[in-house]
Protein backbone atom coordinates (compact mmCIF):
# COMPACT_ATOMS: atom_id res chain seq x y z
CA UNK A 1 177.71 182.91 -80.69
CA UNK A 2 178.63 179.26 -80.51
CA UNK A 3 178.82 178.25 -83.86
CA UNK A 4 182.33 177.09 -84.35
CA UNK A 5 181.98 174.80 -87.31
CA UNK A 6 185.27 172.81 -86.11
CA UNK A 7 184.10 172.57 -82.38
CA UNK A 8 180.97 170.80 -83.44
CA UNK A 9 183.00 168.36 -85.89
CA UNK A 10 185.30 167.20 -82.64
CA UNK A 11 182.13 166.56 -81.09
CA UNK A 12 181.06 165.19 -83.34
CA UNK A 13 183.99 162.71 -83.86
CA UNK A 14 184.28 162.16 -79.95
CA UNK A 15 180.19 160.99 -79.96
CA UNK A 16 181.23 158.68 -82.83
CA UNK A 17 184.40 157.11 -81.35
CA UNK A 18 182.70 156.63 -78.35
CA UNK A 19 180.10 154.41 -80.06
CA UNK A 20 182.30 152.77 -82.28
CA UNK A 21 184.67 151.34 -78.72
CA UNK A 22 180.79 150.63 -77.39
CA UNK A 23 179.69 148.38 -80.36
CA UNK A 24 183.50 146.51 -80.42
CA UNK A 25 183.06 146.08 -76.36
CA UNK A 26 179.91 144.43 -76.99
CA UNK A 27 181.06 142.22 -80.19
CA UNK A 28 184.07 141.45 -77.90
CA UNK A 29 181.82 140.47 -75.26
CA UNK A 30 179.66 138.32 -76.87
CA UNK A 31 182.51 136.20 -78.53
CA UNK A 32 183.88 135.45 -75.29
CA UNK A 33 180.86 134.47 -73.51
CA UNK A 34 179.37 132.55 -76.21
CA UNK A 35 182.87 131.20 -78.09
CA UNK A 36 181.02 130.77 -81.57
CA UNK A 37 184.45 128.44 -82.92
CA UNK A 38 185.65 125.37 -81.75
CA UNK A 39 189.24 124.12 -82.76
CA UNK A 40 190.16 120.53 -83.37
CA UNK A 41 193.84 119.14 -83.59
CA UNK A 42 195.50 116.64 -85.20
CA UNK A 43 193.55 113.05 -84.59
CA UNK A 44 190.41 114.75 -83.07
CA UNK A 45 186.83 115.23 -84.52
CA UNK A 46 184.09 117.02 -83.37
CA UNK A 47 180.33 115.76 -83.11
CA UNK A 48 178.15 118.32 -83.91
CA UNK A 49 174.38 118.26 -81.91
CA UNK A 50 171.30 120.92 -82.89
CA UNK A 51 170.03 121.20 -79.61
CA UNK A 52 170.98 118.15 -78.28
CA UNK A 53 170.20 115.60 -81.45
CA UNK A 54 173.32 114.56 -83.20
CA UNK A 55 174.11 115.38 -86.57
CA UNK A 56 175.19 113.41 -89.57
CA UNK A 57 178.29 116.29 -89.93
CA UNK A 58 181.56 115.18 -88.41
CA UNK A 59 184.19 118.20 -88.20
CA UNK A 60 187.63 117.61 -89.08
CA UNK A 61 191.08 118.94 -87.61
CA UNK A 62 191.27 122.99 -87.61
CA UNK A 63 188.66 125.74 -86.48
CA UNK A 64 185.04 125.42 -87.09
CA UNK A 65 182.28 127.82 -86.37
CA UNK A 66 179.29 126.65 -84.81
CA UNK A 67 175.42 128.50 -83.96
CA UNK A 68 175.84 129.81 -80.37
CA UNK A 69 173.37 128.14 -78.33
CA UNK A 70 171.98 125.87 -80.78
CA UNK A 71 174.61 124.31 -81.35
CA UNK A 72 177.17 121.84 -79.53
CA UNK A 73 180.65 120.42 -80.32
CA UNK A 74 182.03 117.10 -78.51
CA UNK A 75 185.30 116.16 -79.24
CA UNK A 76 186.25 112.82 -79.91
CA UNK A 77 189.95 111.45 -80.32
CA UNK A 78 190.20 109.08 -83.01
CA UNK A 79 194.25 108.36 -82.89
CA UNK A 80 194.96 104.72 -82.04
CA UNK A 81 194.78 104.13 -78.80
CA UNK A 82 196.39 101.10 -76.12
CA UNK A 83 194.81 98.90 -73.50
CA UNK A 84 197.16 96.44 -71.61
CA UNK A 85 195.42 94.39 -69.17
CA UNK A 86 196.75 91.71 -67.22
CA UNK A 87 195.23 88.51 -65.17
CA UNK A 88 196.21 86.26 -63.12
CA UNK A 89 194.02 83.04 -62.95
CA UNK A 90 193.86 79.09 -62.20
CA UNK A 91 192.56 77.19 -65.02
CA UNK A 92 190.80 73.99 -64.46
CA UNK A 93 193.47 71.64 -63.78
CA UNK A 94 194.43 73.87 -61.05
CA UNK A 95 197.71 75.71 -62.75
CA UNK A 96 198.09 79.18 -62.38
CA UNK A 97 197.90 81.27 -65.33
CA UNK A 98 199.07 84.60 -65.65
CA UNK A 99 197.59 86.35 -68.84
CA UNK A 100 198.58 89.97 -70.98
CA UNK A 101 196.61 90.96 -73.93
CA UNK A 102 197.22 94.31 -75.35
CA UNK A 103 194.94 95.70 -77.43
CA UNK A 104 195.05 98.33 -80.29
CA UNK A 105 191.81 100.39 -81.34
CA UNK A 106 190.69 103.50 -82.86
CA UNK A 107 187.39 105.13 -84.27
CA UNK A 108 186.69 105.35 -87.76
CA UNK A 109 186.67 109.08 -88.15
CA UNK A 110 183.99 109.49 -90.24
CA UNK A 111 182.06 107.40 -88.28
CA UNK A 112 182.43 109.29 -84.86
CA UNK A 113 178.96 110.37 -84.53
CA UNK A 114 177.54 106.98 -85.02
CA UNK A 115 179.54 105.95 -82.18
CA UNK A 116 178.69 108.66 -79.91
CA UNK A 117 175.21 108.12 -81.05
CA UNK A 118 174.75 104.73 -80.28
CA UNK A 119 177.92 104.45 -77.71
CA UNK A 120 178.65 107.78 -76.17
CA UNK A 121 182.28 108.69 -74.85
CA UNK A 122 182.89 105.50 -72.48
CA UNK A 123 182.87 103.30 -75.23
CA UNK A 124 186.27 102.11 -73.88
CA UNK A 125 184.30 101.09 -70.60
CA UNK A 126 181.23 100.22 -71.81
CA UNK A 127 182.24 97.79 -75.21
CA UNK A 128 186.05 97.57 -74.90
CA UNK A 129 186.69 96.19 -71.65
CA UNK A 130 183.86 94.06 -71.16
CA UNK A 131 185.15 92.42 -74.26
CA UNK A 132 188.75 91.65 -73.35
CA UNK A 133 187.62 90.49 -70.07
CA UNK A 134 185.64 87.95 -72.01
CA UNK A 135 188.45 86.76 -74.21
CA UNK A 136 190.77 86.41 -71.27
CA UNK A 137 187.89 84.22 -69.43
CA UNK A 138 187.88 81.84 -72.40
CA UNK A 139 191.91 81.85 -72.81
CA UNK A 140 192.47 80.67 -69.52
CA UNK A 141 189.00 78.15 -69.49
CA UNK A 142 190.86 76.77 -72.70
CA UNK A 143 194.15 77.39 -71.95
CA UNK A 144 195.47 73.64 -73.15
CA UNK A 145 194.14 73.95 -76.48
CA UNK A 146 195.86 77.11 -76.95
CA UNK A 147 199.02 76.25 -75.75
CA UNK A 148 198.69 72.86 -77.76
CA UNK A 149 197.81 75.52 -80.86
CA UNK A 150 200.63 77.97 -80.15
């Protein structure tokens, strides 16, 4: 007879293992395809959207979890950042004028979803630019009463 007691525990313990590697394959598998964490470093924040609409939550530096599919993280860097554009010009009195204005900007953290809200990531192109290009136009258009000023 085939009764052995001990040869039907080893199976027994061989059928289990075997399903325990199956169910930690799987659970492996899905956190690499669907990567339910997103990490944030120093001077970055994270805009959460539920299916595409953006939340009022605004995730700060370190590891977050987030609903897999549901759910989507955009980064946003909110360290103080440089722009240094130069232009050359003639003003009206036919001088030319050579022109540098750095500028120094950042995103209120907290306030990172409102700007990709209302914004989106090329705020730099889209507000920042635009804006110094203006200020330069009106330098050099009044460039006598600002050297008279200076």
């Amino acid at each position: 007879m085939d009764n052995d007691p001990i040869r039907e525990i080893k199976n027994a313990l061989k059928k289990s293992q075997w399903r325990n590697l199956f169910i930690i394959t799987v659970l492996a598998a899905f956190l690499i395809v669907f990567k339910p964490w997103v990490q944030f470093g120093a001077g970055e924040r994270g805009v959460v959207q539920n299916f595409g609409a953006v939340k009022d939550k605004v995730l700060n530096e370190g590891i977050h979890f987030k609903i897999p599919v549901v759910q989507t993280v955009i980064p946003m860097d909110v360290k103080i950042q440089k722009i240094m554009t130069d232009a050359a010009s003639s003003s009206s009195d036919l001088q030319d004028v050579d022109l540098s204005v750095t500028l120094n900007y950042l995103i209120i953290p907290d306030k990172a979803n409102l700007v990709y809200q209302t914004i989106g990531v090329e705020f730099k192109e889209r507000i920042i630019d635009p804006a110094i290009q203006e200020v330069m136009k009106v330098l050099i258009t009044k460039r006598p009463a600002v050297s008279s000023e200076l």
